[in-house]
N, C-alpha and C. Protein backbone atom coordinates (compact mmCIF):
# COMPACT_ATOMS: atom_id res chain seq x y z
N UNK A 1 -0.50 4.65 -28.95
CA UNK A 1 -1.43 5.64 -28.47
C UNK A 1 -1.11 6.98 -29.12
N UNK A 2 -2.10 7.62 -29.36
CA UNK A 2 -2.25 9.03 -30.44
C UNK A 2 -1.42 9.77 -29.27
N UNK A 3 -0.87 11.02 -29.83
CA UNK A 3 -0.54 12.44 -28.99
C UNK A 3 -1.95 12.72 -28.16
N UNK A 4 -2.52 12.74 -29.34
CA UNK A 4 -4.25 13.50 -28.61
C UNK A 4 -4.91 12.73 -27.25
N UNK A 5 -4.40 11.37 -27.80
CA UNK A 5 -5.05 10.67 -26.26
C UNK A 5 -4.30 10.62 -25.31
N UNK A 6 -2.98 10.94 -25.10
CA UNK A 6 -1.82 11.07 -24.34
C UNK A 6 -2.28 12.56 -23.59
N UNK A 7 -2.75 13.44 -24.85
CA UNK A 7 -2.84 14.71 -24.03
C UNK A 7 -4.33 14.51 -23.28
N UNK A 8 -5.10 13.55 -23.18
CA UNK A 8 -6.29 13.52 -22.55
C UNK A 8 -6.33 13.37 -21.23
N UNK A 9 -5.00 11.80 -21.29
CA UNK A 9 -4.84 10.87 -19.94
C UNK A 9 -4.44 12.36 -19.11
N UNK A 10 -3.34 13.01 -20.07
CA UNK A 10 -2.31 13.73 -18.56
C UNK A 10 -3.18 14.93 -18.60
N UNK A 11 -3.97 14.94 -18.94
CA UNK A 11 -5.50 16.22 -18.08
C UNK A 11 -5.89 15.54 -17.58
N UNK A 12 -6.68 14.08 -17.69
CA UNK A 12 -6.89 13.70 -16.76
C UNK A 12 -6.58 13.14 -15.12
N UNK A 13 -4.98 13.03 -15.39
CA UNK A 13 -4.56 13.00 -14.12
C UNK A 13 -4.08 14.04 -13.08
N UNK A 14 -3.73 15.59 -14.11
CA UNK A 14 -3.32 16.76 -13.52
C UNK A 14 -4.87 17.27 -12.61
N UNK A 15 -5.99 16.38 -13.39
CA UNK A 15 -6.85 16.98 -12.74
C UNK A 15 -7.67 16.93 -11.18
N UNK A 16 -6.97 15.11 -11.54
CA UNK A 16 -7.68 14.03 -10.05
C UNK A 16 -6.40 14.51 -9.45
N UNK A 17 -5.17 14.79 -9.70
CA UNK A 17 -3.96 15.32 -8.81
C UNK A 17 -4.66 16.58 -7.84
N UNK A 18 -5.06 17.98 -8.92
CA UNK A 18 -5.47 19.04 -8.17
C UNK A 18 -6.41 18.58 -7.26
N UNK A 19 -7.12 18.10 -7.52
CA UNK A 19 -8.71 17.73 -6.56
C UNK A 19 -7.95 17.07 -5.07
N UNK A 20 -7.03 15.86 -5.17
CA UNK A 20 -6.64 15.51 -4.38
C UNK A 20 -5.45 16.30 -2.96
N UNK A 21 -4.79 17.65 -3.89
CA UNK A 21 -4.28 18.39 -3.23
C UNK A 21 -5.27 19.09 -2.03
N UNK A 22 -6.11 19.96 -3.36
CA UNK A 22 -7.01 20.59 -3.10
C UNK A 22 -7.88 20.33 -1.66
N UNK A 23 -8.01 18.83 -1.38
CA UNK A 23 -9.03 17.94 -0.29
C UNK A 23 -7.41 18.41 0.72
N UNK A 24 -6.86 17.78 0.71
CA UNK A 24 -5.20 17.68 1.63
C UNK A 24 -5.21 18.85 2.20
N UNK A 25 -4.84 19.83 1.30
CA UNK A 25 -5.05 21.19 1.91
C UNK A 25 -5.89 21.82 2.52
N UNK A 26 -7.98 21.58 2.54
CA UNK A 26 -9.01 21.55 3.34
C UNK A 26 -8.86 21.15 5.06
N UNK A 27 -7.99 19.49 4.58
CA UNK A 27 -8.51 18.61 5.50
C UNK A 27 -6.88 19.41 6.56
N UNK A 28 -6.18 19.59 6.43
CA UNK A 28 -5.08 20.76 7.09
C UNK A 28 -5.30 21.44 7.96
N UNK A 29 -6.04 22.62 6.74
CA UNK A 29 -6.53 23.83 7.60
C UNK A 29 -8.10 23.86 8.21
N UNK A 30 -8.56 22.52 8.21
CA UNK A 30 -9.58 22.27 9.20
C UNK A 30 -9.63 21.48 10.34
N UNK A 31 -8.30 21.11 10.31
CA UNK A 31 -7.44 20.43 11.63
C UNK A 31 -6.45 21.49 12.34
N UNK A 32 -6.14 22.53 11.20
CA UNK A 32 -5.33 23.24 12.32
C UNK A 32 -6.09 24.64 13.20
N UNK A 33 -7.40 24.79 12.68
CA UNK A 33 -8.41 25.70 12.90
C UNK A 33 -8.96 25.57 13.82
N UNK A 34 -9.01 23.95 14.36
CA UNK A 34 -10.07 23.80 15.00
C UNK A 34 -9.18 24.08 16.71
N UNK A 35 -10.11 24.58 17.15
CA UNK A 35 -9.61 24.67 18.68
C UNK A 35 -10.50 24.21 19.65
N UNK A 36 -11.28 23.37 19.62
CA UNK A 36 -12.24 22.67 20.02
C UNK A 36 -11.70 21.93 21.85
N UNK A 37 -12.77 22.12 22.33
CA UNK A 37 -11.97 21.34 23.89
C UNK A 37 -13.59 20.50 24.11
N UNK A 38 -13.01 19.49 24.31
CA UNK A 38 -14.52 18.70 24.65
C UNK A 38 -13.98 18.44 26.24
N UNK A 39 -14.97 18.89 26.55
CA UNK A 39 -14.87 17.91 28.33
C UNK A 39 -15.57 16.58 28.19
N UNK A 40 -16.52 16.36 27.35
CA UNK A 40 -16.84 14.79 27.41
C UNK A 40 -15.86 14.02 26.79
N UNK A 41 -15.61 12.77 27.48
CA UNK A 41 -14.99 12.19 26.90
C UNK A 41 -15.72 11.40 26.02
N UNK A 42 -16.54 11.09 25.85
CA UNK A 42 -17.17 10.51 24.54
C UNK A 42 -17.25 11.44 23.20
N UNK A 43 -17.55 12.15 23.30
CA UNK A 43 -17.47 13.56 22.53
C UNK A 43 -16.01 13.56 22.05
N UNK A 44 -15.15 13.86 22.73
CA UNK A 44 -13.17 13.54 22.35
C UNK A 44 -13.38 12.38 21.52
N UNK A 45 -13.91 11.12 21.90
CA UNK A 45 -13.54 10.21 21.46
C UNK A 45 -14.53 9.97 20.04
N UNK A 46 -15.03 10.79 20.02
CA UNK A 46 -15.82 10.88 18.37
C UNK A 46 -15.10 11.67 17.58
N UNK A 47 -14.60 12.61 18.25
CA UNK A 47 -13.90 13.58 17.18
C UNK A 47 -12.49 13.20 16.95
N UNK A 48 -11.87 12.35 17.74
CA UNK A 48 -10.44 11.51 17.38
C UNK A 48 -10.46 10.54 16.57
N UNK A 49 -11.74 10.06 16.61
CA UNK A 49 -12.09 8.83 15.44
C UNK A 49 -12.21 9.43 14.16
N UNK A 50 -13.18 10.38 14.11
CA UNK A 50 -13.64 10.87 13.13
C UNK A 50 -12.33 11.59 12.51
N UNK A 51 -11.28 12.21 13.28
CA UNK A 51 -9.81 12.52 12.64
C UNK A 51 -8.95 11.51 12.14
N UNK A 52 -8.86 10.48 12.61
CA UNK A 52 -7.99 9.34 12.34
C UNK A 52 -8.60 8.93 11.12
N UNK A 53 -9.82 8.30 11.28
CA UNK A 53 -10.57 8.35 9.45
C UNK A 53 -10.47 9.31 8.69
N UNK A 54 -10.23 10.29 8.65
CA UNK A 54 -9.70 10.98 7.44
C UNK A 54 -8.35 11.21 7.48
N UNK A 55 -7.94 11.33 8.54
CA UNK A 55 -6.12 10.86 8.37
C UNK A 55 -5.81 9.46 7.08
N UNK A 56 -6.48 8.74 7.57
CA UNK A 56 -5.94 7.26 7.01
C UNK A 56 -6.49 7.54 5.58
N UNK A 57 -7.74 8.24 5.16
CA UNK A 57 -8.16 8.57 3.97
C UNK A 57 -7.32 9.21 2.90
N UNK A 58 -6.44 10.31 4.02
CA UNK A 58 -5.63 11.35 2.83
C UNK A 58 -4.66 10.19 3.14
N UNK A 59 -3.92 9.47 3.72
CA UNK A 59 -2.65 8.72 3.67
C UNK A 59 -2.78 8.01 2.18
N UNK A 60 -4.52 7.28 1.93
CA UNK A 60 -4.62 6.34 0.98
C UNK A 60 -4.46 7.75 -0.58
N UNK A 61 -4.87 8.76 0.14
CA UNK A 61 -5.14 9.79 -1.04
C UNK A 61 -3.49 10.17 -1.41
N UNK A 62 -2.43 10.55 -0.55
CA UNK A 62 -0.77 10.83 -0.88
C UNK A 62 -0.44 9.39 -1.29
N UNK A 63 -0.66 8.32 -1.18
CA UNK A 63 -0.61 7.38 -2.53
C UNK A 63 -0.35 7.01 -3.51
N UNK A 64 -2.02 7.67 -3.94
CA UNK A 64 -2.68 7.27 -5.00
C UNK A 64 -1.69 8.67 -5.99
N UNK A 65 -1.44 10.15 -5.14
CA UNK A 65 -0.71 11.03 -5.95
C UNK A 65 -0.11 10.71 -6.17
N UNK A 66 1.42 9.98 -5.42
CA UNK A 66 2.79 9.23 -5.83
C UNK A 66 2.21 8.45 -7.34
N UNK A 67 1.03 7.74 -7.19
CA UNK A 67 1.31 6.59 -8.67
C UNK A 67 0.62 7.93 -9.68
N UNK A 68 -0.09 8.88 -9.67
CA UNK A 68 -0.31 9.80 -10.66
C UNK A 68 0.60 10.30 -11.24
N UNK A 69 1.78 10.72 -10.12
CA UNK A 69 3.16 11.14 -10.95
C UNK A 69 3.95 10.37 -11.45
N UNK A 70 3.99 9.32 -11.07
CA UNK A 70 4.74 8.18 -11.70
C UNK A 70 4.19 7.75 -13.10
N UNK A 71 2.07 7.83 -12.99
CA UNK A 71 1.54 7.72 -14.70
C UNK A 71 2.05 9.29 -15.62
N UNK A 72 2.12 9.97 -14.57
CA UNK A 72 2.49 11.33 -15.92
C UNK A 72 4.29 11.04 -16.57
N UNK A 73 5.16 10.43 -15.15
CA UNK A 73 6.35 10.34 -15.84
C UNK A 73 6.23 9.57 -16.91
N UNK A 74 5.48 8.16 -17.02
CA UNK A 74 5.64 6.86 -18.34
C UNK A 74 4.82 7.67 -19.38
N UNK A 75 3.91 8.69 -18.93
CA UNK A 75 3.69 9.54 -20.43
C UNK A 75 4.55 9.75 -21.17
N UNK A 76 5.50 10.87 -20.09
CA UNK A 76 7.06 11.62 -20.78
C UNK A 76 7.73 10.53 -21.13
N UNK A 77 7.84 9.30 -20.56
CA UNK A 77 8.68 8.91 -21.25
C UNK A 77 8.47 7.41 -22.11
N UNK A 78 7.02 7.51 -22.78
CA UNK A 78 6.37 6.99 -23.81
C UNK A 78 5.93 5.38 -23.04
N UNK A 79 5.74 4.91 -21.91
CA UNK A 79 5.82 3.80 -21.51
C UNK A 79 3.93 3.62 -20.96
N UNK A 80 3.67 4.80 -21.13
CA UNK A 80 1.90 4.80 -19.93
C UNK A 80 1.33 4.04 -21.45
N UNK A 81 0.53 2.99 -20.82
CA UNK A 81 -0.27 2.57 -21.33
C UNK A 81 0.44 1.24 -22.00
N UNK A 82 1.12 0.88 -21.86
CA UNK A 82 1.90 -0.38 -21.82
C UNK A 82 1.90 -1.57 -20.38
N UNK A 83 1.79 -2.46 -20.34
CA UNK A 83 1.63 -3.21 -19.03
C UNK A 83 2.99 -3.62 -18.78
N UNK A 84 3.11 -3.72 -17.56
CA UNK A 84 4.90 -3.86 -16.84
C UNK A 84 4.91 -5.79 -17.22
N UNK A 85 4.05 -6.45 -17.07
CA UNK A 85 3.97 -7.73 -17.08
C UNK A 85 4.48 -8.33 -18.43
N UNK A 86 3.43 -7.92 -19.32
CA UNK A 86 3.09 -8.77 -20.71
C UNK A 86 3.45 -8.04 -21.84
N UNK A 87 3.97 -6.47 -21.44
CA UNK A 87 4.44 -5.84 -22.41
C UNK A 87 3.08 -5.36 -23.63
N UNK A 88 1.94 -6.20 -23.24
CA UNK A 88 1.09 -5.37 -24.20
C UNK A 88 0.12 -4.12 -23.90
N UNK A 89 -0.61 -3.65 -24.74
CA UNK A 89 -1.22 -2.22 -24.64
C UNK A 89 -2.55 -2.62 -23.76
N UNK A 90 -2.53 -1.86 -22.42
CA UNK A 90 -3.73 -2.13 -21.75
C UNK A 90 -5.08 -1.30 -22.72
N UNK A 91 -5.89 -1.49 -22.38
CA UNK A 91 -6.89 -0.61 -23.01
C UNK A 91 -6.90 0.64 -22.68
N UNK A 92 -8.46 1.19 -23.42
CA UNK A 92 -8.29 2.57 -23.30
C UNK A 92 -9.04 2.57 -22.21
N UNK A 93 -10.75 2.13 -22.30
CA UNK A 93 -11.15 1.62 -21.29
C UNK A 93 -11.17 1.33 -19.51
N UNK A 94 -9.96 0.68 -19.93
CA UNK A 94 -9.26 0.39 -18.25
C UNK A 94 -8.48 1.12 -17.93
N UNK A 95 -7.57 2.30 -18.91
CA UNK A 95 -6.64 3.42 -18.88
C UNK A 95 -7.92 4.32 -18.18
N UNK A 96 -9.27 4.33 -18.84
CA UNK A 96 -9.87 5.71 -18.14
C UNK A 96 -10.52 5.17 -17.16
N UNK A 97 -10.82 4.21 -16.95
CA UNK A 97 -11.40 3.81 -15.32
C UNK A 97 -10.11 4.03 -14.17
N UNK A 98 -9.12 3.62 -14.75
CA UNK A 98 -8.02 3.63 -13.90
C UNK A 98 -6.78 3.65 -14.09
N UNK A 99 -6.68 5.48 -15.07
CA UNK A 99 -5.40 5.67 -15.33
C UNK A 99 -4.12 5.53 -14.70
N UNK A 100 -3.82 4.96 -13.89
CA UNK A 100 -2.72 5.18 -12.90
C UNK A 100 -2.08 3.08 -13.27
N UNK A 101 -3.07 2.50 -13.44
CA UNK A 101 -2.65 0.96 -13.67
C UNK A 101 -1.52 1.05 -14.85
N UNK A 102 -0.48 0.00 -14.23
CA UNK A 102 0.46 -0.78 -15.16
C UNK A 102 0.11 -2.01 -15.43
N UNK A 103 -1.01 -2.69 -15.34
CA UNK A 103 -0.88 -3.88 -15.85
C UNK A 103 -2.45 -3.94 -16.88
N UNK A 104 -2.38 -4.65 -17.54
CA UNK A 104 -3.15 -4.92 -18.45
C UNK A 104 -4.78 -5.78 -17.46
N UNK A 105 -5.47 -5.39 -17.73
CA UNK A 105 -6.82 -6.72 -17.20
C UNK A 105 -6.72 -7.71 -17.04
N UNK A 106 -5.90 -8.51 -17.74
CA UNK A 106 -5.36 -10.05 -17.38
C UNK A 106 -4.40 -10.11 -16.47
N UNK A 107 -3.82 -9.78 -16.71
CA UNK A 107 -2.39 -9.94 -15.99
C UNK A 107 -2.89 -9.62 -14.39
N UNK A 108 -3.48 -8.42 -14.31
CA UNK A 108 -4.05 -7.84 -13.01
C UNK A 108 -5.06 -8.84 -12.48
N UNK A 109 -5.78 -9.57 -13.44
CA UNK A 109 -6.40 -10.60 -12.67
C UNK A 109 -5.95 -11.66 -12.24
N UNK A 110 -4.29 -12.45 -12.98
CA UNK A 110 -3.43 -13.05 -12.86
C UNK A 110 -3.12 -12.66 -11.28
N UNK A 111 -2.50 -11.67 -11.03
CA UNK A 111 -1.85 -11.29 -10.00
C UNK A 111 -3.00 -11.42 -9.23
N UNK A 112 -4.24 -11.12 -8.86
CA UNK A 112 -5.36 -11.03 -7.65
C UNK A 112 -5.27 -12.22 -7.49
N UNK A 113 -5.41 -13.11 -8.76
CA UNK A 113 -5.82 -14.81 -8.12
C UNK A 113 -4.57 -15.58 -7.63
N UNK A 114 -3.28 -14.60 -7.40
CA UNK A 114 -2.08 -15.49 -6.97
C UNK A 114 -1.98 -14.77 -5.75
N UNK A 115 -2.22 -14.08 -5.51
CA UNK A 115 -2.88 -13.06 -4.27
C UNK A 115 -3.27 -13.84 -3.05
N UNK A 116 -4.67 -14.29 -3.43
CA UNK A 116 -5.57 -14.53 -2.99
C UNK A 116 -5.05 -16.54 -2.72
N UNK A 117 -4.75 -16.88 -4.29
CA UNK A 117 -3.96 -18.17 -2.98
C UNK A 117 -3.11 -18.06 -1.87
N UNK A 118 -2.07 -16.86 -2.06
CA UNK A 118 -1.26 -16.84 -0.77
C UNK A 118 -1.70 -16.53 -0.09
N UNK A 119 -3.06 -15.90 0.38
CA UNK A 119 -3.76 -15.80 1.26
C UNK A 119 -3.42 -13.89 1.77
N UNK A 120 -2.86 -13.29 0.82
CA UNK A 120 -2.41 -11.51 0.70
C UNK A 120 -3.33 -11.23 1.09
């Protein structure tokens, strides 16, 4: 992989990183703002749901950051874009649909269909 496309991926991930802070930090200070008292309890119980779903949203979102920093470290240290499995070069393709993958398209489909027999 070129320098130039190396310097593409890690804009591209510094960028879905900021965005994802960016939401974290919203979804914070619009939980710690709110001072809301419902006397209905149905009413409570919409707005506890409706918190817990975006709780569980940013949980999936602090994640997905952990594997962004982990794709910027195998930048630094020449390994992004290599598959952990088969050792060969995933595409570019499947790098920009889903920069953060270590495994190549096969291999990743390898793993779903051994998945899916164990019943994962």
């Amino acid at each position: 992989m070129t320098e130039e496309k190396k310097e593409e991926f890690r804009k591209l991930l510094n960028q879905r990183m900021d965005a994802l802070l960016a939401e974290a930090n919203k979804t914070v200070s619009g939980m710690t703002d709110q001072r809301e008292n419902y006397p209905d309890p149905t009413d409570r119980a919409s707005m506890e749901s409706e918190r817990n779903f975006t709780l569980r949203i940013r949980d999936r979102e602090r994640k997905l950051i952990g594997k962004i920093k982990e794709a910027i470290e195998r930048l630094d240290n020449g390994t992004f874009g290599i598959c952990e499995s088969c050792g060969e070069e995933i595409s570019e393709e499947r790098l920009k649909a889903r920069p953060v993958t270590t495994l190549c398209i096969d291999c990743k489909k390898k793993q779903e269909n051994e998945e899916r027999l164990r019943g994962v």
